[in-house]
PDB file of N, CA and C in Angstrom:
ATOM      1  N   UNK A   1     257.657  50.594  -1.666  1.00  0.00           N
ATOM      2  CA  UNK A   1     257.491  50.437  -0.248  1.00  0.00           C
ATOM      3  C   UNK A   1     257.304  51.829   0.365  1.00  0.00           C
ATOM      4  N   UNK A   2     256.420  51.917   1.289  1.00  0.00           N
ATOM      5  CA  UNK A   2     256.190  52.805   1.876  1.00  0.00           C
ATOM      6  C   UNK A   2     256.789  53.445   3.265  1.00  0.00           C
ATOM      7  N   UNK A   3     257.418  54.859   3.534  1.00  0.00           N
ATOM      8  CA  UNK A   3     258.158  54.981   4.695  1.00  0.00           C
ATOM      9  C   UNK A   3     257.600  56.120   5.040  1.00  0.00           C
ATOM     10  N   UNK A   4     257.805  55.784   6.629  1.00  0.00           N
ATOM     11  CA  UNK A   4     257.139  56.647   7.770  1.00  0.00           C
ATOM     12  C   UNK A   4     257.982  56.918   8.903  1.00  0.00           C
ATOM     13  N   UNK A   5     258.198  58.251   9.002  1.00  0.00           N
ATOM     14  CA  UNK A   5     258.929  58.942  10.061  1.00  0.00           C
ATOM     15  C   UNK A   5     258.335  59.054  11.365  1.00  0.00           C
ATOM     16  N   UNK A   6     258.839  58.791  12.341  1.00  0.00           N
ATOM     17  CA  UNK A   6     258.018  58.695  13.706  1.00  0.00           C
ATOM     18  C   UNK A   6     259.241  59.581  14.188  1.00  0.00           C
ATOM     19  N   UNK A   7     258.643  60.937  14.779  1.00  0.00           N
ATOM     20  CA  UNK A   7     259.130  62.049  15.907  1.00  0.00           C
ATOM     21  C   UNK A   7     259.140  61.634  17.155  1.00  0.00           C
ATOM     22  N   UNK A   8     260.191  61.559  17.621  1.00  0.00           N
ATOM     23  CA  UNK A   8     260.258  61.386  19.188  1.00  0.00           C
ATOM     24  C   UNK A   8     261.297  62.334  20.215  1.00  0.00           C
ATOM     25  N   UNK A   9     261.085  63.091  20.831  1.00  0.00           N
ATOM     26  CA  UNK A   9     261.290  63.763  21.518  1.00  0.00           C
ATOM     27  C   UNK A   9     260.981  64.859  22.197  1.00  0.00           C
ATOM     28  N   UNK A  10     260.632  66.312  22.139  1.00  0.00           N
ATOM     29  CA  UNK A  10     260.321  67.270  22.595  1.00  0.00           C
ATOM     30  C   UNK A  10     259.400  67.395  21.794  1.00  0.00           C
ATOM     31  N   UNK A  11     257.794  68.036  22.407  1.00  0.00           N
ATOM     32  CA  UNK A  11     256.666  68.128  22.136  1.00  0.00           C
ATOM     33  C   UNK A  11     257.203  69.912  20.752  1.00  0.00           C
ATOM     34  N   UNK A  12     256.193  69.512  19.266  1.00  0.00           N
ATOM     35  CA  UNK A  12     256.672  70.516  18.362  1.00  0.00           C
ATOM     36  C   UNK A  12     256.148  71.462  19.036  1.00  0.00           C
ATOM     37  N   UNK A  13     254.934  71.750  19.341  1.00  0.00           N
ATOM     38  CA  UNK A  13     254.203  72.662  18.986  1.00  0.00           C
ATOM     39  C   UNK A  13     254.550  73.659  20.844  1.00  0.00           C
ATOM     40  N   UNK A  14     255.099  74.862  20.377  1.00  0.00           N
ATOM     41  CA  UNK A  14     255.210  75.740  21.712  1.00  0.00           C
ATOM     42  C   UNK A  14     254.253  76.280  22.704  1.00  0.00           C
ATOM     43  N   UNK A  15     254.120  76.119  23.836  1.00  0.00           N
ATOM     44  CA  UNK A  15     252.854  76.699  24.703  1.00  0.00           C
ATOM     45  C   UNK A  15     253.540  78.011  25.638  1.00  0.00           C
ATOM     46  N   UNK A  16     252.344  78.594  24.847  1.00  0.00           N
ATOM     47  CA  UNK A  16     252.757  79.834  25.866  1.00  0.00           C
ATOM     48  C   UNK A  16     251.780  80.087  26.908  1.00  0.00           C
ATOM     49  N   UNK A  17     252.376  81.058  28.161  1.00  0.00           N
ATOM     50  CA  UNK A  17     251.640  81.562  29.231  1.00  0.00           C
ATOM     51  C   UNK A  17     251.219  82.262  29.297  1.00  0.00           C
ATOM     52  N   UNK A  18     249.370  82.696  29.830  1.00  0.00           N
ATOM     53  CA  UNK A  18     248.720  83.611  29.882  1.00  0.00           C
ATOM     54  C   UNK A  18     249.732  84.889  29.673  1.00  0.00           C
ATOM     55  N   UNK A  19     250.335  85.074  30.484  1.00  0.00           N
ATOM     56  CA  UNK A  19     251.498  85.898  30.878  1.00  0.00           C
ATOM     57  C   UNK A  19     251.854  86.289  29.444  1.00  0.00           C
ATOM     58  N   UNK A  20     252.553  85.436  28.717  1.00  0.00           N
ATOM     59  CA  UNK A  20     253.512  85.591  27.491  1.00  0.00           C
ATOM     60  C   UNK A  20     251.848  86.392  26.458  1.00  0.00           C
ATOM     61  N   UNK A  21     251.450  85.603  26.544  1.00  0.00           N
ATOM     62  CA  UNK A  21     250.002  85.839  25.748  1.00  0.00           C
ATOM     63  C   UNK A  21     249.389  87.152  26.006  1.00  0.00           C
ATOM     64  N   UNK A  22     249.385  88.077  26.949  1.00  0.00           N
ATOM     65  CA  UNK A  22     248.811  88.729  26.863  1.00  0.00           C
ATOM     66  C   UNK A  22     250.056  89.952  27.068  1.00  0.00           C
ATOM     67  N   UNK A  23     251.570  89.922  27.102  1.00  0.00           N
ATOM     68  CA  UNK A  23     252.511  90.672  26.929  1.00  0.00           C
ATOM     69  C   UNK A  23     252.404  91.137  25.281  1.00  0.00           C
ATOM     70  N   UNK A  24     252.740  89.708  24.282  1.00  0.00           N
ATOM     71  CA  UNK A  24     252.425  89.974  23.210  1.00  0.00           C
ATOM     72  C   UNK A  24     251.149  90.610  22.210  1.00  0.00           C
ATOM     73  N   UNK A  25     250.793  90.257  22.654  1.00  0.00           N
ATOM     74  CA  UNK A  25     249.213  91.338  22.191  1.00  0.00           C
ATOM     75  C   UNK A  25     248.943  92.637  23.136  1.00  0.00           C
ATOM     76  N   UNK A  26     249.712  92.942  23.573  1.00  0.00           N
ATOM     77  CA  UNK A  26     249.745  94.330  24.084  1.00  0.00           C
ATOM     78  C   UNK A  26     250.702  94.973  23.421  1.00  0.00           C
ATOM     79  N   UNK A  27     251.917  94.074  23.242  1.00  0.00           N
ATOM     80  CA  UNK A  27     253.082  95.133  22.548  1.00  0.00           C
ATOM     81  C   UNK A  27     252.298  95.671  20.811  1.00  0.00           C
ATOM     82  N   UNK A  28     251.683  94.198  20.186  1.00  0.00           N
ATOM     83  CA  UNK A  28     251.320  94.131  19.031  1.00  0.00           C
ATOM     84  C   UNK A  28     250.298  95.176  18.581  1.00  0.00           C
ATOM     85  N   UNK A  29     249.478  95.410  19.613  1.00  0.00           N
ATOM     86  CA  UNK A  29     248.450  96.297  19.373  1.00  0.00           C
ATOM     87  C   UNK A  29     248.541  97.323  20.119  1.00  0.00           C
ATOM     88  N   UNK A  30     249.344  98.041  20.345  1.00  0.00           N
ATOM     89  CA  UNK A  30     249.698  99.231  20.705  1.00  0.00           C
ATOM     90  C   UNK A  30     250.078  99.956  19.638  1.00  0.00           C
ATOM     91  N   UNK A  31     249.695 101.615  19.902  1.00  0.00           N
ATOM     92  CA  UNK A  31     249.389 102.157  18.882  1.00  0.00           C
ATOM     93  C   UNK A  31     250.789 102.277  18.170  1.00  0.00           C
ATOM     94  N   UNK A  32     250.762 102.170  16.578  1.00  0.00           N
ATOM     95  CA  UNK A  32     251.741 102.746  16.495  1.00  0.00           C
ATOM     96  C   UNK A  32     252.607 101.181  15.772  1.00  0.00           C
ATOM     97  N   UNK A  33     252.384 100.054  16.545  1.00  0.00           N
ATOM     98  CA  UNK A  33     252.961  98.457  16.455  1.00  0.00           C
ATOM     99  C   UNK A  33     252.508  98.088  14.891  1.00  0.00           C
ATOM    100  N   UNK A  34     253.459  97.299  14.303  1.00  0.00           N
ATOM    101  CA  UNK A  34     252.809  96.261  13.789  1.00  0.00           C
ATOM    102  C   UNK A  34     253.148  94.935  14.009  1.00  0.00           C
ATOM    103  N   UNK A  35     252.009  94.175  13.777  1.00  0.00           N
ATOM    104  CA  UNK A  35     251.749  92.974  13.730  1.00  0.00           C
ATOM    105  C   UNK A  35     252.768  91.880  13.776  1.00  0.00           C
ATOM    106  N   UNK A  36     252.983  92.379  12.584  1.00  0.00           N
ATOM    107  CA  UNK A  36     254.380  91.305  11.831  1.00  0.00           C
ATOM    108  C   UNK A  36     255.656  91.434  12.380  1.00  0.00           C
ATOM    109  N   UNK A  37     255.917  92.476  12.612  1.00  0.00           N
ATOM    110  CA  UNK A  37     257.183  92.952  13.239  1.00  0.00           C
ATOM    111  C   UNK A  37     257.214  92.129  14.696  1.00  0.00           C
ATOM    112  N   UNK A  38     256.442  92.055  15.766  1.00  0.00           N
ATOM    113  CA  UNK A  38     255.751  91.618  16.549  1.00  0.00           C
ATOM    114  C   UNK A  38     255.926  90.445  16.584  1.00  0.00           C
ATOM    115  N   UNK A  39     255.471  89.886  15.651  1.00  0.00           N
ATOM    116  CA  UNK A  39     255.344  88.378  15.374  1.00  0.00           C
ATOM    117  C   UNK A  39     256.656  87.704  15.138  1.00  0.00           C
ATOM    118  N   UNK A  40     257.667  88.542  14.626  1.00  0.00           N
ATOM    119  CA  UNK A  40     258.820  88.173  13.729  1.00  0.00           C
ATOM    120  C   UNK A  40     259.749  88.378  14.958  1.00  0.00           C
ATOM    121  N   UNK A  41     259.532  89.432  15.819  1.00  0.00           N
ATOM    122  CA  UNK A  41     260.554  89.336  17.519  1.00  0.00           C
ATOM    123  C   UNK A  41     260.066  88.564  18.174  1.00  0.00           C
ATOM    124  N   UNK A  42     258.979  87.792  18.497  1.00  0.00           N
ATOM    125  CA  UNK A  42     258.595  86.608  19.118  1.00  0.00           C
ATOM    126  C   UNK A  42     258.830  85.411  18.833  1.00  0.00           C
ATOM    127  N   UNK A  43     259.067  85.091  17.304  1.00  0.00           N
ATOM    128  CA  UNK A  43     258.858  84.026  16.847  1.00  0.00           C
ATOM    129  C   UNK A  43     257.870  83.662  16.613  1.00  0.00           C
ATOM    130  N   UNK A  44     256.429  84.250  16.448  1.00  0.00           N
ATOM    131  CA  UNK A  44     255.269  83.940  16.451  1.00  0.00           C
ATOM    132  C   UNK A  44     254.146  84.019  15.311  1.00  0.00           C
ATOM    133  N   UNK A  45     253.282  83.261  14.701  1.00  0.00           N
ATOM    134  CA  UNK A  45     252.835  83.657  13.417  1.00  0.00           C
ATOM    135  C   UNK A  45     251.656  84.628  13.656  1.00  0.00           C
ATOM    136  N   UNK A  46     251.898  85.472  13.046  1.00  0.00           N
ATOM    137  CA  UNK A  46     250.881  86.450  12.871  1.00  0.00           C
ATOM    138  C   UNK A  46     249.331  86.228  12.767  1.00  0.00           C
ATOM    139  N   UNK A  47     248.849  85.244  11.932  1.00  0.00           N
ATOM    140  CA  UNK A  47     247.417  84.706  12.466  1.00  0.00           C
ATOM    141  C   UNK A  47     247.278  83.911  14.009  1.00  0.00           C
ATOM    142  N   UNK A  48     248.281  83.904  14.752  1.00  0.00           N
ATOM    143  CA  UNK A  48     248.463  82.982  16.240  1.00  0.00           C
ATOM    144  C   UNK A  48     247.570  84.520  16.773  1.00  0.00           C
ATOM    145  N   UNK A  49     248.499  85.431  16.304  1.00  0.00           N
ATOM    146  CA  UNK A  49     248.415  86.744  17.318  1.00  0.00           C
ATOM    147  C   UNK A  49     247.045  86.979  17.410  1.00  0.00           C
ATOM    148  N   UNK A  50     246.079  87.346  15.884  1.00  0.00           N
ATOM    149  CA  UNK A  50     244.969  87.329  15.799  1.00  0.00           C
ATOM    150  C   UNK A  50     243.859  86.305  16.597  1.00  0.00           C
ATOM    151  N   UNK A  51     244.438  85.187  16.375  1.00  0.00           N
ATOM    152  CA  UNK A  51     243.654  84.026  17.271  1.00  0.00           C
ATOM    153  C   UNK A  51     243.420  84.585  18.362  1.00  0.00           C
ATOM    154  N   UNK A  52     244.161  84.854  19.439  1.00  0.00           N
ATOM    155  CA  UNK A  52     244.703  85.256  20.456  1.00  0.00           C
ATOM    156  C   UNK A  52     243.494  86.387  21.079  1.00  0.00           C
ATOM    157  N   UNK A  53     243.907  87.228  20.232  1.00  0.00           N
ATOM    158  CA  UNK A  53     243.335  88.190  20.202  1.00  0.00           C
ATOM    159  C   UNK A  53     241.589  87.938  19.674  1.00  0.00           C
ATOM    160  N   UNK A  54     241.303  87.688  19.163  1.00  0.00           N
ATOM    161  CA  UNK A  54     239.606  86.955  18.754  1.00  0.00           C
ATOM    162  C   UNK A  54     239.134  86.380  20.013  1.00  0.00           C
ATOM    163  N   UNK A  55     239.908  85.210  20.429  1.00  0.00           N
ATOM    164  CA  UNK A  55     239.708  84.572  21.962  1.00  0.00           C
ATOM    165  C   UNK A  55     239.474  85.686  22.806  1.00  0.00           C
ATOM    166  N   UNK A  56     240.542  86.398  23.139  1.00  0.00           N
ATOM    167  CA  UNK A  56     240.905  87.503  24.376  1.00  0.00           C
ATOM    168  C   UNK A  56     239.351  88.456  24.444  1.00  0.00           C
ATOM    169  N   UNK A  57     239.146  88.912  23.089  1.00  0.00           N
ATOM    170  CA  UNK A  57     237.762  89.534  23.174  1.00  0.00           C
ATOM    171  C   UNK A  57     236.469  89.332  22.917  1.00  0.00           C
ATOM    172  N   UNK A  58     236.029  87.399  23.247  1.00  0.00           N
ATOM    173  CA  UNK A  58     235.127  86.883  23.276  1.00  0.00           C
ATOM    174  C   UNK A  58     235.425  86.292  25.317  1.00  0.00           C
ATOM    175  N   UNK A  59     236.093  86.331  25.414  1.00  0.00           N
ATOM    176  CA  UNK A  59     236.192  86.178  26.736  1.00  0.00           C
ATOM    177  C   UNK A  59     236.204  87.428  28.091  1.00  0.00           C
ATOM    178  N   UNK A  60     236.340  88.299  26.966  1.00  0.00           N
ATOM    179  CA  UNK A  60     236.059  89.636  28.026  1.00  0.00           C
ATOM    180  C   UNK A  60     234.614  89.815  28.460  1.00  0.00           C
ATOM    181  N   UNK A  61     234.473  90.455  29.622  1.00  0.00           N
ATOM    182  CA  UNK A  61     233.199  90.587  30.235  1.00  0.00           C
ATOM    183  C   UNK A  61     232.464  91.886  29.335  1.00  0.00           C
ATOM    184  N   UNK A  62     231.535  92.418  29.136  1.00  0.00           N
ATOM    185  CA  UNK A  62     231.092  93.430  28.501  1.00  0.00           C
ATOM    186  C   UNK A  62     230.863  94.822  29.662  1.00  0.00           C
ATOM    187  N   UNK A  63     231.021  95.845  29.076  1.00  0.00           N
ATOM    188  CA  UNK A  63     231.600  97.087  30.162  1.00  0.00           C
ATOM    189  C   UNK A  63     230.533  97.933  29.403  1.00  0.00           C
ATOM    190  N   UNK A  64     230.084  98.287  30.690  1.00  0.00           N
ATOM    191  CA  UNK A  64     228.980  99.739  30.030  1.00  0.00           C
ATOM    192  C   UNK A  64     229.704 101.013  30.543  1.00  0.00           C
ATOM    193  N   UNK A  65     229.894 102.215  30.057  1.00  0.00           N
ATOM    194  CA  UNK A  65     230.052 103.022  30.397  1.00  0.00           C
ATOM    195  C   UNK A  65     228.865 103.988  30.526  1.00  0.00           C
ATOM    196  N   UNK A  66     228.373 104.775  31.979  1.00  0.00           N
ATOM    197  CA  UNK A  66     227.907 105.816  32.487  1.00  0.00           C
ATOM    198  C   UNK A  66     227.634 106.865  30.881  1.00  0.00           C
ATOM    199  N   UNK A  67     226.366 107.331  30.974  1.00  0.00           N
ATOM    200  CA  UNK A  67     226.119 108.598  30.230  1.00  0.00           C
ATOM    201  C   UNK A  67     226.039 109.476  31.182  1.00  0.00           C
ATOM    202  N   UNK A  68     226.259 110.777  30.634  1.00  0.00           N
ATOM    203  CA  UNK A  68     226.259 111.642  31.206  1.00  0.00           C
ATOM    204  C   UNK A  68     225.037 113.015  31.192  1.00  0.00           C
ATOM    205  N   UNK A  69     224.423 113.391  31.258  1.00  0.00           N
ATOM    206  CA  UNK A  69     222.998 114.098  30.625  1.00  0.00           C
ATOM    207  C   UNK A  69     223.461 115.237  31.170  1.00  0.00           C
ATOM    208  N   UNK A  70     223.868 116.516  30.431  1.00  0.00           N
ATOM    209  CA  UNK A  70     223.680 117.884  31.057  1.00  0.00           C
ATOM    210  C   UNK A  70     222.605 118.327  30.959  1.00  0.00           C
ATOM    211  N   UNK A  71     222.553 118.967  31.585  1.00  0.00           N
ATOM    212  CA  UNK A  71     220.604 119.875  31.442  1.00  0.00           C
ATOM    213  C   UNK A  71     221.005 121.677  31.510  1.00  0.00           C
ATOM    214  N   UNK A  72     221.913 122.115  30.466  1.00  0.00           N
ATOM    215  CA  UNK A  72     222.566 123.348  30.533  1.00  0.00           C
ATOM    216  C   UNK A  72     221.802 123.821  29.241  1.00  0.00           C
ATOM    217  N   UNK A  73     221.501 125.299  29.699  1.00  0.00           N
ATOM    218  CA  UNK A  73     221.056 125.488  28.495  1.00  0.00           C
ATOM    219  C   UNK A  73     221.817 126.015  27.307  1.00  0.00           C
ATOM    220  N   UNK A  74     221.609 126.056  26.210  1.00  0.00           N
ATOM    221  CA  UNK A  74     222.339 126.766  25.036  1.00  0.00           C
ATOM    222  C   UNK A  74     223.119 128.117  24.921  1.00  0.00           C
ATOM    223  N   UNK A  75     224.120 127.731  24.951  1.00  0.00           N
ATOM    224  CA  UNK A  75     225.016 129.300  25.097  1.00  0.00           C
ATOM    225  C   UNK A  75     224.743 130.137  23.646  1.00  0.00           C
ATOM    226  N   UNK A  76     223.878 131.325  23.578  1.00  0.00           N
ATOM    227  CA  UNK A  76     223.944 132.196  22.761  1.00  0.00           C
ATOM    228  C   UNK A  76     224.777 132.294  22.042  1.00  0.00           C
ATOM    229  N   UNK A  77     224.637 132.139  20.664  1.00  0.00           N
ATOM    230  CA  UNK A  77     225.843 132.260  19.354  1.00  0.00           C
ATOM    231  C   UNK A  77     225.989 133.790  18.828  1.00  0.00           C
ATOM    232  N   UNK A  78     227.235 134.180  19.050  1.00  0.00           N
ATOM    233  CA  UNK A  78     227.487 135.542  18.888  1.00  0.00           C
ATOM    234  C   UNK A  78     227.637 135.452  17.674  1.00  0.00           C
ATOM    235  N   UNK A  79     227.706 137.037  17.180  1.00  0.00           N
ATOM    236  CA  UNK A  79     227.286 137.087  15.614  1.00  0.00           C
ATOM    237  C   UNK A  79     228.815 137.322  15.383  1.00  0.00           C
ATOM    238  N   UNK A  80     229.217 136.013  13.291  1.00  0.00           N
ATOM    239  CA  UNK A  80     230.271 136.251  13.472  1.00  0.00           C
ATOM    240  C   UNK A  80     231.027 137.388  12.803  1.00  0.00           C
ATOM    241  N   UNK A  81     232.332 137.614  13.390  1.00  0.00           N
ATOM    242  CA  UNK A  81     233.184 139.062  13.060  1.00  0.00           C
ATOM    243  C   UNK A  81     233.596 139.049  12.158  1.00  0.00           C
ATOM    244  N   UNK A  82     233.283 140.016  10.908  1.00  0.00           N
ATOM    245  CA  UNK A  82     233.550 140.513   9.561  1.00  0.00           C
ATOM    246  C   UNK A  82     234.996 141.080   9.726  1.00  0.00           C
ATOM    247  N   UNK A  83     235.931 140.513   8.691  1.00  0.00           N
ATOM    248  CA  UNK A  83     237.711 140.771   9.343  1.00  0.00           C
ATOM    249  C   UNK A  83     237.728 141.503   7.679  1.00  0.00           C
ATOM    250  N   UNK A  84     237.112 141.591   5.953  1.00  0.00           N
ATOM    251  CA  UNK A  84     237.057 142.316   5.186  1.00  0.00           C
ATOM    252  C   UNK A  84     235.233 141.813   4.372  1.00  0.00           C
ATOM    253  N   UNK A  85     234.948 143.250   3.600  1.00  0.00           N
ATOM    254  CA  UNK A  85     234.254 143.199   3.035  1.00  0.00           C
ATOM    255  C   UNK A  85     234.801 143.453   1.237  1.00  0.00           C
ATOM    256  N   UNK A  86     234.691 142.553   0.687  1.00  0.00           N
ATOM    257  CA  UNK A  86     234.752 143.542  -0.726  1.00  0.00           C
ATOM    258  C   UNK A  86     233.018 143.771  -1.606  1.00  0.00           C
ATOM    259  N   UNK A  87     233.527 144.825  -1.907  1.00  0.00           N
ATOM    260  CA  UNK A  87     232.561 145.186  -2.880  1.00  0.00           C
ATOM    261  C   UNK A  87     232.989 144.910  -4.311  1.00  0.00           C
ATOM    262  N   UNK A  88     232.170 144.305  -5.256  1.00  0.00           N
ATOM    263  CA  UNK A  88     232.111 143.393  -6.271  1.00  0.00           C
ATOM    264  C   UNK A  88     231.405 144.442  -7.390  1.00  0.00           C
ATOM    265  N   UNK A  89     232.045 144.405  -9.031  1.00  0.00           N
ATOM    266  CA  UNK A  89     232.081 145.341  -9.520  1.00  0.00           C
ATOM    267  C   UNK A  89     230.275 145.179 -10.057  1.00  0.00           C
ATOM    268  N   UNK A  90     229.689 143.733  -9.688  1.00  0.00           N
ATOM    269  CA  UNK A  90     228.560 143.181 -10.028  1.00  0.00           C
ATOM    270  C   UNK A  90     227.310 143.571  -9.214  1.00  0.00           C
ATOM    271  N   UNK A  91     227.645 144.359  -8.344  1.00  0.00           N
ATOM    272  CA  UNK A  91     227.116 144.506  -6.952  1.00  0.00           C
ATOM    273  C   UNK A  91     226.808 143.749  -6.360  1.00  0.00           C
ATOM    274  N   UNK A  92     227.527 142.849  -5.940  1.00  0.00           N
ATOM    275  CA  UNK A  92     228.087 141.563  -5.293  1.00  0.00           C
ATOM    276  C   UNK A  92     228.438 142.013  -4.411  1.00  0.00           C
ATOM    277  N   UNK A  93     228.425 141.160  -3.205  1.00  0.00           N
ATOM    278  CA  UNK A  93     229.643 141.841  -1.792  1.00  0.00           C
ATOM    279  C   UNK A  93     229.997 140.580  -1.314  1.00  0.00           C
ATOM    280  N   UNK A  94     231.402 140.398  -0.832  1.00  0.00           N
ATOM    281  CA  UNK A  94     232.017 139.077  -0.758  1.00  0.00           C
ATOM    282  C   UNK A  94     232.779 139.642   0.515  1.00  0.00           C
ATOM    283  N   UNK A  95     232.126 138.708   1.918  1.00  0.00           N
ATOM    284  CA  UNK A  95     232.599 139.181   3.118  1.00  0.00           C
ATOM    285  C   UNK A  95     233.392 137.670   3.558  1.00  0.00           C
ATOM    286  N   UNK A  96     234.245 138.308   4.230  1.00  0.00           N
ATOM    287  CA  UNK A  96     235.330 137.151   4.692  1.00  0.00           C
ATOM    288  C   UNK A  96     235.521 137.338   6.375  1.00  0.00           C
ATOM    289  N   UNK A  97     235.090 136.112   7.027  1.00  0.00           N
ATOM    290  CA  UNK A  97     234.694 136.519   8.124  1.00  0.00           C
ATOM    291  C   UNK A  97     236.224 136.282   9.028  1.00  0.00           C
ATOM    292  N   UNK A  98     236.451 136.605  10.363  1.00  0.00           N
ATOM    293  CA  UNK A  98     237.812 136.607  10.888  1.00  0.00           C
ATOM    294  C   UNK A  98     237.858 135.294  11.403  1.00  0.00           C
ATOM    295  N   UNK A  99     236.896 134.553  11.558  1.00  0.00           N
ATOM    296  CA  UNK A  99     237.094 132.605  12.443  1.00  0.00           C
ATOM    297  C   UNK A  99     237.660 131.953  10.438  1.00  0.00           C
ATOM    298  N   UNK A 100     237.795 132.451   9.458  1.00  0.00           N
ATOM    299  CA  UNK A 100     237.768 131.785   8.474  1.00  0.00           C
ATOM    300  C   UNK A 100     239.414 131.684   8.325  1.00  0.00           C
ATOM    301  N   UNK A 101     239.615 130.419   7.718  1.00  0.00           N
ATOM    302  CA  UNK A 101     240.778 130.180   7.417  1.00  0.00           C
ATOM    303  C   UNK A 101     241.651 130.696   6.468  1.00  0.00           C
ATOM    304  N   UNK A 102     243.110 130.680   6.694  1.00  0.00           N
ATOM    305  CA  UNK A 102     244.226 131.455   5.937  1.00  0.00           C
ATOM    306  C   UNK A 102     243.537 130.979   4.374  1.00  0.00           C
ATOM    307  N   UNK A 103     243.675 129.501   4.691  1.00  0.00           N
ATOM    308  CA  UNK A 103     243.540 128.780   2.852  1.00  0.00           C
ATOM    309  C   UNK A 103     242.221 129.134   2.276  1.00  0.00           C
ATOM    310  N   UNK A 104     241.105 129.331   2.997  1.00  0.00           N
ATOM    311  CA  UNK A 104     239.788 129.568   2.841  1.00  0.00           C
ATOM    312  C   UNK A 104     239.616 130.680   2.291  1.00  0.00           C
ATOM    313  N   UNK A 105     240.486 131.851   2.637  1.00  0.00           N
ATOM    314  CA  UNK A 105     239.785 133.187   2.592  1.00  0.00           C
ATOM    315  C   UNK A 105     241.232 133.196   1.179  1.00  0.00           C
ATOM    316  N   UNK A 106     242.126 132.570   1.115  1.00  0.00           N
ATOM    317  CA  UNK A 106     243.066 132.664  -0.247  1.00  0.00           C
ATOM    318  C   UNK A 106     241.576 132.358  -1.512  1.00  0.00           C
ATOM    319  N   UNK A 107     241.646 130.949  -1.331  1.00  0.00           N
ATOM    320  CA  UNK A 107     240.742 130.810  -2.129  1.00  0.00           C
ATOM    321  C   UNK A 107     239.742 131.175  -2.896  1.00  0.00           C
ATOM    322  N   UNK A 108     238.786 131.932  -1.641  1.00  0.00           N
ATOM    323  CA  UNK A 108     237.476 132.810  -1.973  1.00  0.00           C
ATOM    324  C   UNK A 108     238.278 133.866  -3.123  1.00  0.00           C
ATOM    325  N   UNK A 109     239.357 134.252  -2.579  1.00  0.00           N
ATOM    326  CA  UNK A 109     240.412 135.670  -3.418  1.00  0.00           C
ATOM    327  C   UNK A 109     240.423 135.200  -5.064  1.00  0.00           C
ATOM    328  N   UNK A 110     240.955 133.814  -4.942  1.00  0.00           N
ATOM    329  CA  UNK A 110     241.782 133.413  -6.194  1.00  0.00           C
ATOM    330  C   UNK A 110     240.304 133.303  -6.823  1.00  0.00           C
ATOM    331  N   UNK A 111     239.302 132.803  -6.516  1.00  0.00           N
ATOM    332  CA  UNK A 111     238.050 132.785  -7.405  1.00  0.00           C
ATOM    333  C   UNK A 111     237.493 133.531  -8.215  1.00  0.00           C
ATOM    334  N   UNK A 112     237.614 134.742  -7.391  1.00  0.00           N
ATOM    335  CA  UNK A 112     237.351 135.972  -7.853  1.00  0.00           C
ATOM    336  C   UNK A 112     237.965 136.344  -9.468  1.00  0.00           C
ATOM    337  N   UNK A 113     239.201 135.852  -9.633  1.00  0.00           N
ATOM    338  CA  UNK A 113     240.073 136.559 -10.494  1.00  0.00           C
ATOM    339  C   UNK A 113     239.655 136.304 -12.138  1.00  0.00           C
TER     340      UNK A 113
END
């Protein structure tokens, strides 16, 4: 024989308010958030959030942002400043300029050896 449970009382499934809906997907996706964690202080399943969120940004209006066009001309590139030169027993010369980095100009050193 076959048996069947009939639910009666308070509707299962929870509805939330714009309100609640768009608190939670702000906390969730803020930088830094995760998801689950999110989901797990709400009570909420983590693909809900995504739903949510899929909806939220098929329903947004599309936003152009302004370009901006300078019409400036090119600032002259100064020549850059030599901070050592070595001379190389190959007659090679291996210049290390002063914008170059601590690790950069180690390196060029350790190559050498």
């Amino acid at each position: 024989m076959a048996q069947m449970t009939i639910l009666t009382g308070p509707e299962r499934r929870r509805r939330w308010s714009d309100e609640q809906r768009e608190h939670i997907l702000a906390e969730a996706f803020h930088s830094g958030a995760r998801v689950c964690d999110v989901a797990r202080r709400h009570d909420v399943a983590r693909s809900l959030i995504y739903q949510w969120r899929r909806a939220a940004v098929r329903q947004a209006e599309p936003m152009f942002v302004p370009a901006v066009v300078v019409d400036d001309a090119p600032q002259p590139v100064s020549e850059p400043v030599v901070a050592a030169v070595l001379d190389l027993p190959d007659g090679g010369r291996l210049r290390i300029f002063a914008s170059a980095s601590p690790a950069l100009a180690a390196a060029a050193l350790k190559a050498l050896r």
